[in-house]
N, C-alpha and C. Protein backbone atom coordinates (compact mmCIF):
# COMPACT_ATOMS: atom_id res chain seq x y z
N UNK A 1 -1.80 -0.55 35.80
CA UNK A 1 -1.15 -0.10 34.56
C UNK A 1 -1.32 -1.14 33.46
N UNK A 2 -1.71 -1.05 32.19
CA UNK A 2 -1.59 -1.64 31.22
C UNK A 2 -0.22 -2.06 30.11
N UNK A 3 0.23 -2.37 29.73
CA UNK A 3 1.88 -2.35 28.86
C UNK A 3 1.36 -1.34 28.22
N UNK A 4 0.44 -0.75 27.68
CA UNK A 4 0.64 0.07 26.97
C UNK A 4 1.02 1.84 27.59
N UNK A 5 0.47 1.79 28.77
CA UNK A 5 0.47 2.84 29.36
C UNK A 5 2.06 2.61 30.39
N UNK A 6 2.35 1.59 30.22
CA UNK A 6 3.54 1.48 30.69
C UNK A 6 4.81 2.22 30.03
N UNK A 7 4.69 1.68 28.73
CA UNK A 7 5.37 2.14 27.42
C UNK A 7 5.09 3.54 27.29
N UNK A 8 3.94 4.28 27.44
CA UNK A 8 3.78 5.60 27.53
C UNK A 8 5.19 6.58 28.24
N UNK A 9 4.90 5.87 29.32
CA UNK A 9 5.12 6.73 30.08
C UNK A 9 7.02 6.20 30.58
N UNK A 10 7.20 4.96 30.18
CA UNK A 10 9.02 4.84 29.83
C UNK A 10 9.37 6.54 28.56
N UNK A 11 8.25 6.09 27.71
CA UNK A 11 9.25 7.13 26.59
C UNK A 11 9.28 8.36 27.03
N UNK A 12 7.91 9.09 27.77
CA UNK A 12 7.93 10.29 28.04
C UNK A 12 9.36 10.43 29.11
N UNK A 13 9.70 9.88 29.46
CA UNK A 13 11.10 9.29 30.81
C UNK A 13 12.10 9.78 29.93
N UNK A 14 12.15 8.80 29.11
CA UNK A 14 13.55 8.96 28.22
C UNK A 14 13.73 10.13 27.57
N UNK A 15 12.67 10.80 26.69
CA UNK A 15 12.20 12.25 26.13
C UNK A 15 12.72 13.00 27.31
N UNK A 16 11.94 12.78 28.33
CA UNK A 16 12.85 14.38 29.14
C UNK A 16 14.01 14.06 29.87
N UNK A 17 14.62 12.94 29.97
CA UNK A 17 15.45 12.55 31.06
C UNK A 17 16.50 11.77 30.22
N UNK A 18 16.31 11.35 29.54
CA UNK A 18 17.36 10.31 28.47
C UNK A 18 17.14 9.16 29.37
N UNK A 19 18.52 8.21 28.52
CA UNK A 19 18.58 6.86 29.50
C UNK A 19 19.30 6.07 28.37
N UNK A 20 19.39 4.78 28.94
CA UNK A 20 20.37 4.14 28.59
C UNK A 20 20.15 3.48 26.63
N UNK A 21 18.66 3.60 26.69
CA UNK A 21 17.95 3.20 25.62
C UNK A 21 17.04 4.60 24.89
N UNK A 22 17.17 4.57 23.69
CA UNK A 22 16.42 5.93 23.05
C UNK A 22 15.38 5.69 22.44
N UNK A 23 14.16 6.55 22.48
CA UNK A 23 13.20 6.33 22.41
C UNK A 23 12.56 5.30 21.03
N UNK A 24 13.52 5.43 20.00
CA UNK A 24 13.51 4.28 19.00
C UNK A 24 13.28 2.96 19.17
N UNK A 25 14.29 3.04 20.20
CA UNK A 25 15.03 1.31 20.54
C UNK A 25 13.90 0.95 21.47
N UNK A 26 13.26 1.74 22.09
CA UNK A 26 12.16 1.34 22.82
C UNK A 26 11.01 0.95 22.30
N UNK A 27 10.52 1.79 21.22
CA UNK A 27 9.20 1.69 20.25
C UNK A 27 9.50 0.53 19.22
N UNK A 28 10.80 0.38 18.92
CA UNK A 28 11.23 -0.91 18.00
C UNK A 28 10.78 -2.12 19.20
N UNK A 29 11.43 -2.07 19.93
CA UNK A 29 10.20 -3.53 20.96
C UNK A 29 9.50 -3.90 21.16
N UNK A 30 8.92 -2.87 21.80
CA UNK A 30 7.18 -2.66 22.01
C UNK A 30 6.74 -3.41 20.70
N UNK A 31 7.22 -2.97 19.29
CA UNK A 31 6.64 -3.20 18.51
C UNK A 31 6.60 -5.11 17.96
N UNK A 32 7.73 -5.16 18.74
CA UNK A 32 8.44 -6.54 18.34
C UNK A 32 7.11 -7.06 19.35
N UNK A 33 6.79 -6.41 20.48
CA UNK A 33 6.14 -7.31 21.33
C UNK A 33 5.34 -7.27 20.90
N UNK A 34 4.11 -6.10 19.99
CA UNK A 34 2.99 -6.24 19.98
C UNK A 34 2.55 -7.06 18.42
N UNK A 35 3.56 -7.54 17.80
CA UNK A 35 3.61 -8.12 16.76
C UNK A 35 3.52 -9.76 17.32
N UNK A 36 4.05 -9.95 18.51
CA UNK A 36 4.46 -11.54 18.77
C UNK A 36 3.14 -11.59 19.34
N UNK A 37 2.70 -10.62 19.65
CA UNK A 37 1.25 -11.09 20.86
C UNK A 37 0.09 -11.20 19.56
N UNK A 38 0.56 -10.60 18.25
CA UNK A 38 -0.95 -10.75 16.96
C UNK A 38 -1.50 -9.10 17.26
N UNK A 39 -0.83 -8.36 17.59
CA UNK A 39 -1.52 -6.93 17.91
C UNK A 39 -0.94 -6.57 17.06
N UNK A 40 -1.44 -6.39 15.24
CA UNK A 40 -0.83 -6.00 14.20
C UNK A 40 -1.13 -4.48 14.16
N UNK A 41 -2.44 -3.80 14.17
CA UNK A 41 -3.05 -2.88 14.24
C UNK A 41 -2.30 -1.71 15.20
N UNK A 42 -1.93 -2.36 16.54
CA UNK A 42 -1.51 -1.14 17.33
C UNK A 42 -0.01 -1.65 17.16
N UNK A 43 0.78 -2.34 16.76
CA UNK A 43 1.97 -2.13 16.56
C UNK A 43 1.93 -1.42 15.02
N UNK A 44 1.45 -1.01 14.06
CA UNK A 44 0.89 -0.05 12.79
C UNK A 44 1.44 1.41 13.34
N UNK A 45 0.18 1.24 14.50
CA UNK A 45 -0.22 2.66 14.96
C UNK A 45 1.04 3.35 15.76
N UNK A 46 1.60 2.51 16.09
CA UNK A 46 2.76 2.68 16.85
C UNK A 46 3.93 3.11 16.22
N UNK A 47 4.01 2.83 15.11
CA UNK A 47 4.94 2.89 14.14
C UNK A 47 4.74 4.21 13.52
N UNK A 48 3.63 4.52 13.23
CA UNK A 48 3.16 5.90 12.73
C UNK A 48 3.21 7.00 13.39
N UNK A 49 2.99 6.85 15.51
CA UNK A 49 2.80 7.27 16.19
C UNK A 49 4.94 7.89 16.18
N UNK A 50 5.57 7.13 16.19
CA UNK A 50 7.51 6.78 16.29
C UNK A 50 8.07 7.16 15.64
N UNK A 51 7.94 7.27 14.22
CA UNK A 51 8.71 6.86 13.44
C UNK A 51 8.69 7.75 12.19
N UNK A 52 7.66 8.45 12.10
CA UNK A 52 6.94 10.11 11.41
C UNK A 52 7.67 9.50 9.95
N UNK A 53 8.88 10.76 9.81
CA UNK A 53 9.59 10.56 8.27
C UNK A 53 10.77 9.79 8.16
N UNK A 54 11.09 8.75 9.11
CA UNK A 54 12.01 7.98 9.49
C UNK A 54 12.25 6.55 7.76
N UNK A 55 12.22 7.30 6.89
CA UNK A 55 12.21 6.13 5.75
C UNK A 55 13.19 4.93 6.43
N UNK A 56 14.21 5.09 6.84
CA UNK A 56 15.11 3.76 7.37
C UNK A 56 14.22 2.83 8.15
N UNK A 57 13.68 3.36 9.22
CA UNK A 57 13.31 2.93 10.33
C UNK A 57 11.72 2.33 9.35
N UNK A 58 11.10 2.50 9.01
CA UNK A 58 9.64 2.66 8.18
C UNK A 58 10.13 1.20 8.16
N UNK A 59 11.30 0.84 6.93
CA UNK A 59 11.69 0.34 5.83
C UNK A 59 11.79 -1.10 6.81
N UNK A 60 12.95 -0.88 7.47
CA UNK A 60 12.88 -2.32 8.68
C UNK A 60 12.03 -2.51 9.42
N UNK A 61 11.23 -1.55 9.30
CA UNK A 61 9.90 -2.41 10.32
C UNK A 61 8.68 -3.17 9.67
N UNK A 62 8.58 -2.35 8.74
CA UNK A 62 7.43 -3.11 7.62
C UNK A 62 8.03 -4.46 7.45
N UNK A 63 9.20 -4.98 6.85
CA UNK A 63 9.66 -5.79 7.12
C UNK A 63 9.73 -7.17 7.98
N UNK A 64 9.41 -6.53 9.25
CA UNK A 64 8.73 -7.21 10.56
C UNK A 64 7.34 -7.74 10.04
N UNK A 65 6.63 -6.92 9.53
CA UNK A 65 4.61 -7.02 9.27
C UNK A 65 4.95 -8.23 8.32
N UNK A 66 6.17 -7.97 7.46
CA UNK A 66 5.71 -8.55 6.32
C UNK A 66 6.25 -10.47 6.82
N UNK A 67 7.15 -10.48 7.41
CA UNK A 67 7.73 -11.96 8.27
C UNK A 67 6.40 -12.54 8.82
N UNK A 68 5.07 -11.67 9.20
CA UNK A 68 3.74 -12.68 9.94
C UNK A 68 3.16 -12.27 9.06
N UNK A 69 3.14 -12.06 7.89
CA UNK A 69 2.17 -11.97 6.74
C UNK A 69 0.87 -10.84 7.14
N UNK A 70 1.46 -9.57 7.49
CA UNK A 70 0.60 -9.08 8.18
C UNK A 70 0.98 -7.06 7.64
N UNK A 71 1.20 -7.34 5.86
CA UNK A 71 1.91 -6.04 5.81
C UNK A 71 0.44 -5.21 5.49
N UNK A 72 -0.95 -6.02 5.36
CA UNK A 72 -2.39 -4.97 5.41
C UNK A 72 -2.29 -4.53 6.58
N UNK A 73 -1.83 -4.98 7.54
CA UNK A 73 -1.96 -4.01 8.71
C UNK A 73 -1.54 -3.13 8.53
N UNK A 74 -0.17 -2.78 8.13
CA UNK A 74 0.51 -1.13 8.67
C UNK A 74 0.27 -0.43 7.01
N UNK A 75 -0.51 -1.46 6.17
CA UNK A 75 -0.70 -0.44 4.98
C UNK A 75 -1.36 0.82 5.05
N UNK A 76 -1.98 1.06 5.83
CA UNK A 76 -3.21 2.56 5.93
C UNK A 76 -1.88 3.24 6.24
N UNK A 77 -0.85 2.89 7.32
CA UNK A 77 -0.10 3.88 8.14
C UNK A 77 0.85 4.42 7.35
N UNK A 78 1.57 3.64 6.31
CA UNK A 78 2.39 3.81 5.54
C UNK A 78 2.63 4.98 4.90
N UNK A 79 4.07 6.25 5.22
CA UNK A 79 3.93 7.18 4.66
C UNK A 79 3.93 7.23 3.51
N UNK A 80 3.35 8.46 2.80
CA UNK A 80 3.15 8.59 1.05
C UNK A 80 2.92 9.82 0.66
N UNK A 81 4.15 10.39 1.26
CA UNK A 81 4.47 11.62 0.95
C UNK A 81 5.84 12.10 0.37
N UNK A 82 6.22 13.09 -0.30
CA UNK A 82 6.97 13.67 -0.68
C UNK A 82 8.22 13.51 0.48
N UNK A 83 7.65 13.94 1.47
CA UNK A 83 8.78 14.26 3.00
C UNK A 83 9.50 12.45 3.00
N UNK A 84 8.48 11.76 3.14
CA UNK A 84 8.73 10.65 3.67
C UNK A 84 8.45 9.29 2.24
N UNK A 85 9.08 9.11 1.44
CA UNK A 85 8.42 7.82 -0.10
C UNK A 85 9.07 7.22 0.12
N UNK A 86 9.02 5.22 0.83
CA UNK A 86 9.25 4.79 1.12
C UNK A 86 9.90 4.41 -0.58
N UNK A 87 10.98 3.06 -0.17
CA UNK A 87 11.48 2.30 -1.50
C UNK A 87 10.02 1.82 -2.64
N UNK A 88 10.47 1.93 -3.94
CA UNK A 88 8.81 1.26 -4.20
C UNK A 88 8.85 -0.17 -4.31
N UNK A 89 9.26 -0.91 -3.82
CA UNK A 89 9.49 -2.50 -3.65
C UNK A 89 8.35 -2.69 -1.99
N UNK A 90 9.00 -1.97 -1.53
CA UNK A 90 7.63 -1.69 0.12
C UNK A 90 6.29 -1.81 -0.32
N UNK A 91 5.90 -0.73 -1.16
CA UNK A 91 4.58 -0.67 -1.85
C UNK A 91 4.14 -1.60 -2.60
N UNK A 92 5.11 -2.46 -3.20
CA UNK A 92 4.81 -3.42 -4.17
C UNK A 92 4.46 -4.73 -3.43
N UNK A 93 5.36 -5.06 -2.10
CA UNK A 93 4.96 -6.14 -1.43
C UNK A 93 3.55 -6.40 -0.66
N UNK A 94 3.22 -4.63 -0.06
CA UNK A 94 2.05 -4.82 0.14
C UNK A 94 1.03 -4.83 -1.12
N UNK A 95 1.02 -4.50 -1.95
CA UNK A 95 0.18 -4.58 -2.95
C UNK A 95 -0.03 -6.40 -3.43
N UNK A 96 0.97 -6.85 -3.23
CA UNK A 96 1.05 -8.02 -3.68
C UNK A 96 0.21 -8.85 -2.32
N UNK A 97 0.97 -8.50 -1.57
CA UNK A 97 0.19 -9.49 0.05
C UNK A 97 -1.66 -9.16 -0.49
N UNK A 98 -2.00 -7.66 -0.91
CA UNK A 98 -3.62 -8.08 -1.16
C UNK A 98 -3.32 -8.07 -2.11
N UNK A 99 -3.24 -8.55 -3.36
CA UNK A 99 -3.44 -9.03 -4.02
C UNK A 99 -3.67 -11.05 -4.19
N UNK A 100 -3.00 -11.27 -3.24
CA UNK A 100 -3.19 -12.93 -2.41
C UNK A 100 -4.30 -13.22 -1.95
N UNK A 101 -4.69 -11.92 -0.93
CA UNK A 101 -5.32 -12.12 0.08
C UNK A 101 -6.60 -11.05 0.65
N UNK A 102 -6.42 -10.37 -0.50
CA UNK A 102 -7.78 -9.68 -0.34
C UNK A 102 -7.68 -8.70 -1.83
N UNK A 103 -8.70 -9.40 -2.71
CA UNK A 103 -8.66 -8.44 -3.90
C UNK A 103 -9.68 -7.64 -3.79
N UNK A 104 -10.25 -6.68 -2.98
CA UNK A 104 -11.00 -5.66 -2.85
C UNK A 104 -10.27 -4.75 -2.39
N UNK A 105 -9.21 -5.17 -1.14
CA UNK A 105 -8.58 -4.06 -0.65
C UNK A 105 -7.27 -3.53 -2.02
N UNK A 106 -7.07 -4.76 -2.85
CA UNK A 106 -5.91 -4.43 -3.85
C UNK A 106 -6.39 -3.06 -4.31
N UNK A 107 -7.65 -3.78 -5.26
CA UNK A 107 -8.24 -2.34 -6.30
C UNK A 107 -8.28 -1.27 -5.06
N UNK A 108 -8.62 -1.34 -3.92
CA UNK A 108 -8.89 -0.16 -3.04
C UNK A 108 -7.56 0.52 -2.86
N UNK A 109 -6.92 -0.06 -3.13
CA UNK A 109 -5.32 0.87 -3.19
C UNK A 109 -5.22 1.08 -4.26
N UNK A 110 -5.09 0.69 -5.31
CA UNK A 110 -4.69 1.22 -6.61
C UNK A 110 -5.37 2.03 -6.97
N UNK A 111 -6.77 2.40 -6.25
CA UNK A 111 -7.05 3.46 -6.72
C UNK A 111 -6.69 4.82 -5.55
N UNK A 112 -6.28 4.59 -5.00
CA UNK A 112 -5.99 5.56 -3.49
C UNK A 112 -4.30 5.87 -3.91
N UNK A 113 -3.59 4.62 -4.39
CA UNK A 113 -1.95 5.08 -3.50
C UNK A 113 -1.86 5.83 -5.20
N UNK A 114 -0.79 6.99 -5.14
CA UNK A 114 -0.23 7.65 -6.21
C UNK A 114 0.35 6.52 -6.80
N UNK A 115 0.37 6.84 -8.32
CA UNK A 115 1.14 5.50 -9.14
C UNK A 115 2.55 5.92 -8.45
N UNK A 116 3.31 7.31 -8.26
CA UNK A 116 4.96 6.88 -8.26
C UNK A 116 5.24 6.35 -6.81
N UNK A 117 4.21 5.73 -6.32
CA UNK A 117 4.65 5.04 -5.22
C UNK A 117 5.62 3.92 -5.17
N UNK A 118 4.91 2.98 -6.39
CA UNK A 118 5.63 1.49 -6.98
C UNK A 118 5.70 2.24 -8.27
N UNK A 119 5.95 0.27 -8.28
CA UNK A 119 6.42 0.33 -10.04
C UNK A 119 5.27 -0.16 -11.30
N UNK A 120 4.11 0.70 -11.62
CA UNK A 120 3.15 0.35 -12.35
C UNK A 120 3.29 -1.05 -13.10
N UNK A 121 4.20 -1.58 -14.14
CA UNK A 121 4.71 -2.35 -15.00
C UNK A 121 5.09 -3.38 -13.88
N UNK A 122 5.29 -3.99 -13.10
CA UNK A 122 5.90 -4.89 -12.03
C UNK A 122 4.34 -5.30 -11.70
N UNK A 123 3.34 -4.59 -11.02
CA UNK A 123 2.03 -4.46 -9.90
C UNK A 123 0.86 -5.18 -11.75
N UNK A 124 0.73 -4.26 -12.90
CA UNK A 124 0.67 -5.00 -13.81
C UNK A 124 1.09 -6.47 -14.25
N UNK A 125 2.59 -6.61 -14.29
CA UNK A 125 2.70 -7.98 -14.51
C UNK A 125 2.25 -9.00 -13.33
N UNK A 126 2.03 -8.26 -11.89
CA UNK A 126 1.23 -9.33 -11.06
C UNK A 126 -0.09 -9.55 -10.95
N UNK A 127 -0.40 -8.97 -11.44
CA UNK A 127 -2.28 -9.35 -11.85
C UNK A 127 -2.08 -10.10 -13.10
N UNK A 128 -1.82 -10.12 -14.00
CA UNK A 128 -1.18 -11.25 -15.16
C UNK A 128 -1.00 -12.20 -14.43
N UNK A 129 0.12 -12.18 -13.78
CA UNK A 129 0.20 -13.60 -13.09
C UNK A 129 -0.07 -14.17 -11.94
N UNK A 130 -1.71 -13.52 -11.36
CA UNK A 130 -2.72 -13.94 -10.83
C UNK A 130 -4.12 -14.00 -10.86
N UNK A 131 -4.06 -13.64 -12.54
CA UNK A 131 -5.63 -13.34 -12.86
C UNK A 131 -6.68 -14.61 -12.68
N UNK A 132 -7.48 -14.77 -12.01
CA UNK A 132 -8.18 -15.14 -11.69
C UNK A 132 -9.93 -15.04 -12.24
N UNK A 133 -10.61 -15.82 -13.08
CA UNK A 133 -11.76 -14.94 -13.62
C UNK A 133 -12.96 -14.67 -12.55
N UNK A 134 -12.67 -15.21 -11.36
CA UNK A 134 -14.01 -14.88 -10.32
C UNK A 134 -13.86 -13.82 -9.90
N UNK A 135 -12.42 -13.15 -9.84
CA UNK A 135 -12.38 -11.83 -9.30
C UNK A 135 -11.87 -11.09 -10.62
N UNK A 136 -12.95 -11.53 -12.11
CA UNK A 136 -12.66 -10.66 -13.12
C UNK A 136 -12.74 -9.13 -13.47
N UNK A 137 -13.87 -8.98 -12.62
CA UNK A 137 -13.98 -7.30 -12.50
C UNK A 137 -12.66 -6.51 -11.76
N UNK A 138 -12.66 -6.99 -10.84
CA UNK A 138 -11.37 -6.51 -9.92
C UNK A 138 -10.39 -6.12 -11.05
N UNK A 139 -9.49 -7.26 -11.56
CA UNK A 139 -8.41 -7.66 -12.10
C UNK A 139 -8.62 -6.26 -13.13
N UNK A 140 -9.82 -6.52 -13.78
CA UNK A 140 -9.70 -5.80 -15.35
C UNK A 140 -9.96 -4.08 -15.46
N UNK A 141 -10.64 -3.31 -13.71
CA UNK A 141 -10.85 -2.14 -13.14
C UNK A 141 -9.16 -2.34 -12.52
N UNK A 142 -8.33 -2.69 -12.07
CA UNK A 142 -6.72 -2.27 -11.35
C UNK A 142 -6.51 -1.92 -12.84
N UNK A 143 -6.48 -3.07 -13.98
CA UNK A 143 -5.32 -3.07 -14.54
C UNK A 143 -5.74 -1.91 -15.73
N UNK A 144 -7.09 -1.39 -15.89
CA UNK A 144 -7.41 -0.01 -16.65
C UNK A 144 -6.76 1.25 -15.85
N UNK A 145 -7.02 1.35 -14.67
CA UNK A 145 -6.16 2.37 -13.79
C UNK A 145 -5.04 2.20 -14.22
N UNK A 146 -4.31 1.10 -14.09
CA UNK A 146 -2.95 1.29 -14.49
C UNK A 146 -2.21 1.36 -15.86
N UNK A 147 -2.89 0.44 -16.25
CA UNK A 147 -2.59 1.06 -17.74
C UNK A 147 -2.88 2.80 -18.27
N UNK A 148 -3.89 3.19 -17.22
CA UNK A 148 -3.54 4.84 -17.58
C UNK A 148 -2.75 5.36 -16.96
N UNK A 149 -2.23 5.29 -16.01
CA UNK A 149 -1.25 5.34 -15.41
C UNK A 149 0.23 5.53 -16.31
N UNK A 150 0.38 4.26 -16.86
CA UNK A 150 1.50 4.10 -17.80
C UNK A 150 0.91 4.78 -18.83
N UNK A 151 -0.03 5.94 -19.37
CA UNK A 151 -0.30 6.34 -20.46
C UNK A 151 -0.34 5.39 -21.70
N UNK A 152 -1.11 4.51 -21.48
CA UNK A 152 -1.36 3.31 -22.25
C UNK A 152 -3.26 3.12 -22.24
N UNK A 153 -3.38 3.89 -23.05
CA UNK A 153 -4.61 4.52 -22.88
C UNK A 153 -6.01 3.25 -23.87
N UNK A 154 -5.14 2.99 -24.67
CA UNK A 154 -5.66 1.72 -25.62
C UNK A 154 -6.07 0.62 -24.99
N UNK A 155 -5.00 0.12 -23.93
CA UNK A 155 -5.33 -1.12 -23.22
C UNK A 155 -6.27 -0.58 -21.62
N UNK A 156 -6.30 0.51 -21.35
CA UNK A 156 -7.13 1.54 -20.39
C UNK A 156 -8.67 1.40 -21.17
N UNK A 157 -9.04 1.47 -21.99
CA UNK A 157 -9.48 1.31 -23.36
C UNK A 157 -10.67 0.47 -23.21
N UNK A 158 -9.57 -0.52 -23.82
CA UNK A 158 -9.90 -2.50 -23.31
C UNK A 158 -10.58 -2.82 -22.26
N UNK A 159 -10.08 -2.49 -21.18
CA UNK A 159 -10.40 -2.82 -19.93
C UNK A 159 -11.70 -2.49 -19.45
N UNK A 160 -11.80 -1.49 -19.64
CA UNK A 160 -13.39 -0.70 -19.68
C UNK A 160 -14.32 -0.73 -20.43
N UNK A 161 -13.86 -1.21 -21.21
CA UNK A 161 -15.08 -1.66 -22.32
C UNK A 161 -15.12 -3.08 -21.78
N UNK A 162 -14.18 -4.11 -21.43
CA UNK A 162 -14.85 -5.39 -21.05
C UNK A 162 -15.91 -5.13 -19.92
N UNK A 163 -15.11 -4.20 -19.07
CA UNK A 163 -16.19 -3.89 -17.76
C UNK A 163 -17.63 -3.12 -18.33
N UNK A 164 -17.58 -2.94 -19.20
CA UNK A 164 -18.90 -1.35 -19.61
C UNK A 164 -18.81 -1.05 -18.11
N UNK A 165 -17.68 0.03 -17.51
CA UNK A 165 -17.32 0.99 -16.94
C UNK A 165 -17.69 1.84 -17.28
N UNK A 166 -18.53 3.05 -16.32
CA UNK A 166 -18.99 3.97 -16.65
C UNK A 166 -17.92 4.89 -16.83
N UNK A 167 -16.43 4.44 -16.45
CA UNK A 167 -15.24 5.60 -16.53
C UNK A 167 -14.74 5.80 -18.18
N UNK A 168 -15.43 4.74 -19.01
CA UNK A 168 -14.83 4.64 -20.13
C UNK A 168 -14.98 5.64 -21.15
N UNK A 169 -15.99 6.52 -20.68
CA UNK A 169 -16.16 7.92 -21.53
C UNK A 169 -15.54 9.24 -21.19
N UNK A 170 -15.19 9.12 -19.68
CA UNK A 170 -14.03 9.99 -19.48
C UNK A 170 -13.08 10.01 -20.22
N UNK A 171 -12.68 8.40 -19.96
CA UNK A 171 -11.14 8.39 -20.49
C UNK A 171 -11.34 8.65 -22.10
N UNK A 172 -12.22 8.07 -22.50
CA UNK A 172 -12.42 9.07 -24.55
C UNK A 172 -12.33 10.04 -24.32
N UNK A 173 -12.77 10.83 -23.76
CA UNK A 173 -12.86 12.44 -23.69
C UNK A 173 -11.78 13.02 -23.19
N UNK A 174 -11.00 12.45 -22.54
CA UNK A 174 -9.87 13.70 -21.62
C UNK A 174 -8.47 12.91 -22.67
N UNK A 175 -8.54 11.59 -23.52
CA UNK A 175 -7.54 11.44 -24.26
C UNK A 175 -7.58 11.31 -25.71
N UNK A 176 -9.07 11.99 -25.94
CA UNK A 176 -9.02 12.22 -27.59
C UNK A 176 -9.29 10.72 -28.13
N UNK A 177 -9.66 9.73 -27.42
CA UNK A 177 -9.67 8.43 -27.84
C UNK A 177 -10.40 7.80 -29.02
N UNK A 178 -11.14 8.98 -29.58
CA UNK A 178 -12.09 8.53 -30.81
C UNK A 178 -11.49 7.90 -31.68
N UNK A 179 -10.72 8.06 -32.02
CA UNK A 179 -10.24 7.16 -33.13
C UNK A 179 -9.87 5.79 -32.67
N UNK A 180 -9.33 5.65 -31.98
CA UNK A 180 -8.85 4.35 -30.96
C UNK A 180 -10.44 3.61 -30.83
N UNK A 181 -11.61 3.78 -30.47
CA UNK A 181 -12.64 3.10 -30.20
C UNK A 181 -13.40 2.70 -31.67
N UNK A 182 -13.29 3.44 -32.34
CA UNK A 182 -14.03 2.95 -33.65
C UNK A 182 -14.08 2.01 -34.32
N UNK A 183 -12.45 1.06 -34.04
CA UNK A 183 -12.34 -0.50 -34.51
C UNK A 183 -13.14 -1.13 -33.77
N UNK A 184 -13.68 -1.14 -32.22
CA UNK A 184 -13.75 -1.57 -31.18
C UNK A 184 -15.34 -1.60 -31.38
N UNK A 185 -15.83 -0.75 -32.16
CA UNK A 185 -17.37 -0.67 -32.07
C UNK A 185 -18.10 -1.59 -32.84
């Protein structure tokens, strides 16, 4: 038997039989264990696998990821749905952890997670106060997303024109921006 198949087959126990511990309190361990052993990935999966629309339960466990600096792990798993929208301070910490520590995966979320996940204006003022010019493209493609986001279409604008982004003619076109670019030319 492996712990993992061990753990299987406790919960299926408790599921049909009960017991002294409920299937929570069990998957909350496991998870504790597979976090102490560096198994960030399948304690994620585990969590996703447990814990479905459980926002409470979500909320204190990410929590856990985030104590070993390890909240990219359970970021893919993280619900982001209507049923289940975690606090947006959750979203913001992982955004921030890559933003430290991996600015490819940052922009790769900002362009994936819905803005009302976080708080646009907060995730903005942290690229401000980590702009960096080696990862200038990064920085100046998040913070055009977000500035459209906040319907701040001028500094959306900006951003894309420093990049000569090929998105920058969309955004003229779907916000009437002609007049706005003509100082700019």
């Amino acid at each position: 038997y492996t712990i993992f198949s061990m753990f299987e087959k406790a919960l299926s126990v408790i599921t049909e039989k009960g017991g002294k511990y409920t299937k929570i309190e069990i998957t909350r361990l496991y998870v504790d264990n597979l976090l102490a052993q560096g198994r960030y990935d399948e304690a994620a999966k585990l969590c996703l696998k447990n814990f479905e629309n459980n926002k409470d339960l979500w909320e204190e466990e990410v929590y856990k990821f985030l104590k070993v600096k390890q909240l990219r792990a359970v970021s893919q798993y993280l619900p982001r749905t209507n049923d289940c929208k975690l606090n947006p301070q959750v979203y913001e910490m992982v955004l921030y952890e890559y933003l430290k520590m991996d600015r490819e995966g940052f922009l790769h979320l900002i362009k994936e997670w819905q803005p009302n996940l976080y708080n646009t204006t907060a995730v903005i003022n942290a690229i401000h106060d980590h702009f960096d010019k080696k990862d200038k493209n990064i920085f100046l493609e998040a913070l055009a997303i977000l500035y459209s986001h906040e319907q701040e279409y001028d500094k959306a604008l900006t951003m894309y024109l420093k990049l000569q982004h090929k998105d920058v003619f969309q955004l003229i076109r779907k916000h009437n921006l002609y007049n706005a670019i003509r100082p700019m030319i």
